[in-house]
C-alpha atoms as a PDB file:
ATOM      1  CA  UNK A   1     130.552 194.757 -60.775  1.00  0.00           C
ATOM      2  CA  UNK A   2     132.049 192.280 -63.147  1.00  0.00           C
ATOM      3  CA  UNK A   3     135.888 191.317 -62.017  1.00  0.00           C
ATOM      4  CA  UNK A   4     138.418 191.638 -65.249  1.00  0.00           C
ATOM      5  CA  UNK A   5     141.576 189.962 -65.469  1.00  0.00           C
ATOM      6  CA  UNK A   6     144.145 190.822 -68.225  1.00  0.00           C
ATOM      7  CA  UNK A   7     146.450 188.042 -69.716  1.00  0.00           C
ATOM      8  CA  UNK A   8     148.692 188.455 -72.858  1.00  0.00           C
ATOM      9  CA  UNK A   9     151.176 190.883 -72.639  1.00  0.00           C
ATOM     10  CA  UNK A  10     154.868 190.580 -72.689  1.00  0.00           C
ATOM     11  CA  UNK A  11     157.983 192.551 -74.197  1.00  0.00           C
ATOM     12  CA  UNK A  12     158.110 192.297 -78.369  1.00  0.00           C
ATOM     13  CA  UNK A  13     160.054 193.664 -80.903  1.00  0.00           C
ATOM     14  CA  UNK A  14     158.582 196.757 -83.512  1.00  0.00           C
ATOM     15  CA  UNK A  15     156.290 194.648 -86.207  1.00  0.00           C
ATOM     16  CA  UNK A  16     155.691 191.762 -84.087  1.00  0.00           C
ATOM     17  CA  UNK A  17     152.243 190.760 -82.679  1.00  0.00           C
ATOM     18  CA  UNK A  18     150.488 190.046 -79.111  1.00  0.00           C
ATOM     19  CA  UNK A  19     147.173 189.044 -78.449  1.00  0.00           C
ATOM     20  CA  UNK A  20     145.644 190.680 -75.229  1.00  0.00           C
ATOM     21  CA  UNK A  21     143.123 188.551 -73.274  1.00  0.00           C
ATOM     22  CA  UNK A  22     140.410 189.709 -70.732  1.00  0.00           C
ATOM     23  CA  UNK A  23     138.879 187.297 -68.883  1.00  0.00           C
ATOM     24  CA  UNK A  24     135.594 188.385 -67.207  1.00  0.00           C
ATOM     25  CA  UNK A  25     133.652 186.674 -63.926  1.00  0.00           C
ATOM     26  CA  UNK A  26     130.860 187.717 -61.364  1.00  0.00           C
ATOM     27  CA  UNK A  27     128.389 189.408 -63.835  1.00  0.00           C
ATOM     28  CA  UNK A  28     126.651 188.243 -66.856  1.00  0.00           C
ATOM     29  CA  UNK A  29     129.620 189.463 -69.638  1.00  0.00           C
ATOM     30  CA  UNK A  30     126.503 189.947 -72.306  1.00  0.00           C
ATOM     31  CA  UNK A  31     125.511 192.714 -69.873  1.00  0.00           C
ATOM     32  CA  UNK A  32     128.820 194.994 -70.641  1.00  0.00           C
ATOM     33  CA  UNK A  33     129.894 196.959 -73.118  1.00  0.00           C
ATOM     34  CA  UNK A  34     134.097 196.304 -73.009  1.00  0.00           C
ATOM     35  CA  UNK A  35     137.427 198.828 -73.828  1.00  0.00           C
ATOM     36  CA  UNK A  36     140.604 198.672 -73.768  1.00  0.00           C
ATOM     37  CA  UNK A  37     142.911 201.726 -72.752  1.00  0.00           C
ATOM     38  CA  UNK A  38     146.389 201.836 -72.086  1.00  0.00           C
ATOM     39  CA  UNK A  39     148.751 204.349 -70.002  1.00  0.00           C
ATOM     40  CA  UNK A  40     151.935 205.193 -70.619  1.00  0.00           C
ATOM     41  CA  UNK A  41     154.554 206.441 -68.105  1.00  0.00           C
ATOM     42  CA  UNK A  42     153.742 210.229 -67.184  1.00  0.00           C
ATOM     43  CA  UNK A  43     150.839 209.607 -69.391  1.00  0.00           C
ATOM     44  CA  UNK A  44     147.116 209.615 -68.923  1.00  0.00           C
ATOM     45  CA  UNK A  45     144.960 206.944 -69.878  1.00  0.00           C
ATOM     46  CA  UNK A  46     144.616 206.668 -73.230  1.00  0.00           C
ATOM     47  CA  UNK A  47     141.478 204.994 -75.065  1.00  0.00           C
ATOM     48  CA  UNK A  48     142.490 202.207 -77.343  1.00  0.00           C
ATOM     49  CA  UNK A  49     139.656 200.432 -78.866  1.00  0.00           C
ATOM     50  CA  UNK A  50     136.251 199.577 -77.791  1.00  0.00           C
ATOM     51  CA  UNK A  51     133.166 196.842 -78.593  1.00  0.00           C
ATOM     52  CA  UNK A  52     129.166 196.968 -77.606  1.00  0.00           C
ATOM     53  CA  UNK A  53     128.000 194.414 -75.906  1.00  0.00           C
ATOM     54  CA  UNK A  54     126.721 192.440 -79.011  1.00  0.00           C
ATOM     55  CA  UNK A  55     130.332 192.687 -80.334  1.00  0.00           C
ATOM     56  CA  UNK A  56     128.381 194.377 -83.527  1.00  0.00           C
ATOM     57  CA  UNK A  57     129.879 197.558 -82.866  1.00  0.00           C
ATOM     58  CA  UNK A  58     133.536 198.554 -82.388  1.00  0.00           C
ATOM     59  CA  UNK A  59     135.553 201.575 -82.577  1.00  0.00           C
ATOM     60  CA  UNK A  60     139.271 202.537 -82.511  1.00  0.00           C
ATOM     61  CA  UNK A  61     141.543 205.184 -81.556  1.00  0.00           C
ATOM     62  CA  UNK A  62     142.810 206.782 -84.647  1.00  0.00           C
ATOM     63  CA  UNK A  63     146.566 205.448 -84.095  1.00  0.00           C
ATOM     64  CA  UNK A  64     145.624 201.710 -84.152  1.00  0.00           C
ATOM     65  CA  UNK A  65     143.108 201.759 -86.826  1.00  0.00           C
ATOM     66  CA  UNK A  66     144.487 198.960 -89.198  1.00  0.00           C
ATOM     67  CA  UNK A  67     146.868 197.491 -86.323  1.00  0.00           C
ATOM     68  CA  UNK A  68     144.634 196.217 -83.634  1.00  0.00           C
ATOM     69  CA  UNK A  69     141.280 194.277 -83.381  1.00  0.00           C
ATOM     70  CA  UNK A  70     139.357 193.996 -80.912  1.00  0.00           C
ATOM     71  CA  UNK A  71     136.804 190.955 -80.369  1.00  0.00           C
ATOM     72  CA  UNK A  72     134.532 189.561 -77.786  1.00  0.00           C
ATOM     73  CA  UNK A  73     132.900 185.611 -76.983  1.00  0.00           C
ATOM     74  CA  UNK A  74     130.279 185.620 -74.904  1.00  0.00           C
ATOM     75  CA  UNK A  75     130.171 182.549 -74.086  1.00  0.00           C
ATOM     76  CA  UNK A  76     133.599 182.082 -72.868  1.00  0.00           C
ATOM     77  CA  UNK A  77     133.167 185.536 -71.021  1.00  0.00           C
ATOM     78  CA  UNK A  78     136.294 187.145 -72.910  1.00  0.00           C
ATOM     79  CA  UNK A  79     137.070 190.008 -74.403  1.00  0.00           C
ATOM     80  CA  UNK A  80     140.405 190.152 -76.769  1.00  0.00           C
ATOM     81  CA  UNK A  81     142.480 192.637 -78.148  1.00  0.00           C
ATOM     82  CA  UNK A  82     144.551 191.359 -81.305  1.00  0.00           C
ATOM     83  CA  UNK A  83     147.740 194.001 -81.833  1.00  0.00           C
ATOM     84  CA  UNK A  84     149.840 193.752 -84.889  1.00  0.00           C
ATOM     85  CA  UNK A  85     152.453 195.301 -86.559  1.00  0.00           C
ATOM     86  CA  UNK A  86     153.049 196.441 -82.983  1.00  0.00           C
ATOM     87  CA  UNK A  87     155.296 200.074 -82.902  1.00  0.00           C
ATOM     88  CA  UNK A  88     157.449 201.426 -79.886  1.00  0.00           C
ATOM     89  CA  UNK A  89     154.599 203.743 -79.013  1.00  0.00           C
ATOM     90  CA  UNK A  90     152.484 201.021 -78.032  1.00  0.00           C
ATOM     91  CA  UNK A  91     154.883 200.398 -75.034  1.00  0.00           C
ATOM     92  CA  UNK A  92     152.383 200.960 -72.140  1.00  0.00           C
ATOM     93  CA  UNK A  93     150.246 199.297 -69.684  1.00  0.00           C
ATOM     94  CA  UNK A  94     146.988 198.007 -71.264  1.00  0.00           C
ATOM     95  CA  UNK A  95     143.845 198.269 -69.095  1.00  0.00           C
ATOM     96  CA  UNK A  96     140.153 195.645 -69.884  1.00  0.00           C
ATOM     97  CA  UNK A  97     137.495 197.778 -68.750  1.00  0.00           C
ATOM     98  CA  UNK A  98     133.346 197.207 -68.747  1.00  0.00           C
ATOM     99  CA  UNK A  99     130.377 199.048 -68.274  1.00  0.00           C
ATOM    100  CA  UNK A 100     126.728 197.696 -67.379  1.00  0.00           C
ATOM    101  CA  UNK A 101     124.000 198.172 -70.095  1.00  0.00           C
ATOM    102  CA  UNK A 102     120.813 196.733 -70.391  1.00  0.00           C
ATOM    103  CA  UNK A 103     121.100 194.665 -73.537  1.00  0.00           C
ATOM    104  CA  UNK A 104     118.739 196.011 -76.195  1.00  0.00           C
ATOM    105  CA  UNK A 105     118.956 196.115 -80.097  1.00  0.00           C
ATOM    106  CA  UNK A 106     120.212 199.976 -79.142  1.00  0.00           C
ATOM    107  CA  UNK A 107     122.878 199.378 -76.972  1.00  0.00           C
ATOM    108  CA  UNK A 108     123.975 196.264 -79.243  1.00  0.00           C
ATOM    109  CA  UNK A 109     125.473 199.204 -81.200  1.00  0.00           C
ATOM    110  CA  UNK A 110     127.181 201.460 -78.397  1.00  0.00           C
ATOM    111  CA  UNK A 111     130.232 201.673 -78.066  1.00  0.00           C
ATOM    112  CA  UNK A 112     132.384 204.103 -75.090  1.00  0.00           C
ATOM    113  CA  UNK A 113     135.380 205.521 -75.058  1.00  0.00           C
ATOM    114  CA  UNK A 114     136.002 207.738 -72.004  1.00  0.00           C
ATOM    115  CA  UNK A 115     137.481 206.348 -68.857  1.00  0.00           C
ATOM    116  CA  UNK A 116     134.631 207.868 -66.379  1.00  0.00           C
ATOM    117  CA  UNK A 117     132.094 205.652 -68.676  1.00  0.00           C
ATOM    118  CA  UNK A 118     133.297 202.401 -66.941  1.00  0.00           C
ATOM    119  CA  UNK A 119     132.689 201.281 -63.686  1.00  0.00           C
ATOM    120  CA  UNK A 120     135.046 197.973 -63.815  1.00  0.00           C
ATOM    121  CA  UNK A 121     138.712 197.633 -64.397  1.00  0.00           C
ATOM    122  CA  UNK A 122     141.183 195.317 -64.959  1.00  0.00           C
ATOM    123  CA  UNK A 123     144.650 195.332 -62.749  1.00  0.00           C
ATOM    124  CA  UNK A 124     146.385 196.203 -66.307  1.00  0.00           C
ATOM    125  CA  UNK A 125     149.167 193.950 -68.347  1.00  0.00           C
ATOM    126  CA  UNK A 126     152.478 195.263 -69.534  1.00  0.00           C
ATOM    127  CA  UNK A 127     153.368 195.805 -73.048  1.00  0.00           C
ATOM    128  CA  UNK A 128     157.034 196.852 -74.181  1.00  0.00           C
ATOM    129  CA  UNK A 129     157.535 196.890 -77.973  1.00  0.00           C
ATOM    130  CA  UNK A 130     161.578 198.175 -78.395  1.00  0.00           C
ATOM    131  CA  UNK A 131     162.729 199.008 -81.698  1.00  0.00           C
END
């Protein structure tokens, strides 16, 4: 399995901006699709944004649509997830995750966004946005 390590997080206030980083090792990166989820206290994990392994595709929870971007270099074996305009109900733990696909022009476009669809996970970075 690829090993993830989140970077980035930190405690803002509402409307300010943090850039999440995800650094990847062990596995080709090219051969994983990547998300980002988050949990909350007394929360389960909650999907955030996702991008294929081509970066072609990406996708978005409906609440950070407009907010947060989510981008991938292959050759520095990172995944990022850009969050602005950052609200209170952001405040959670943010999670890199990756799941093994066999690069074709098919999976270029996939995209996940269920926890049980990845196999690796990051030990998670806090973010706290107070109002």
């Amino acid at each position: 399995q690829v090993q993830l390590v989140e970077s980035g997080g930190g405690l803002v206030q509402a409307g300010d901006s943090l850039r999440l980083s995800c650094a990847a090792s062990g596995r080709t990166f090219s051969n994983y699709a990547m998300g980002w989820f988050r949990q909350a206290p007394g929360k389960e994990r909650e999907f955030v944004a996702a991008i294929s392994w081509s970066g072609g595709t990406r996708y978005y929870v409906d609440s950070v649509k407009g907010r947060f971007t989510i981008s991938r270099d292959n050759a520095k074996n990172t995944v990022y997830l850009q969050m602005n305009s950052l609200k209170p109900e952001d405040t959670a733990v943010y999670y890199c995750s990756g799941k093994y696909v066999i690069p074709t022009s098919w999976t270029g476009t996939s995209v996940y966004t269920k926890p049980s669809d990845y196999s690796s996970w990051g030990q998670g970075t806090q973010v706290t946005v107070s109002s």
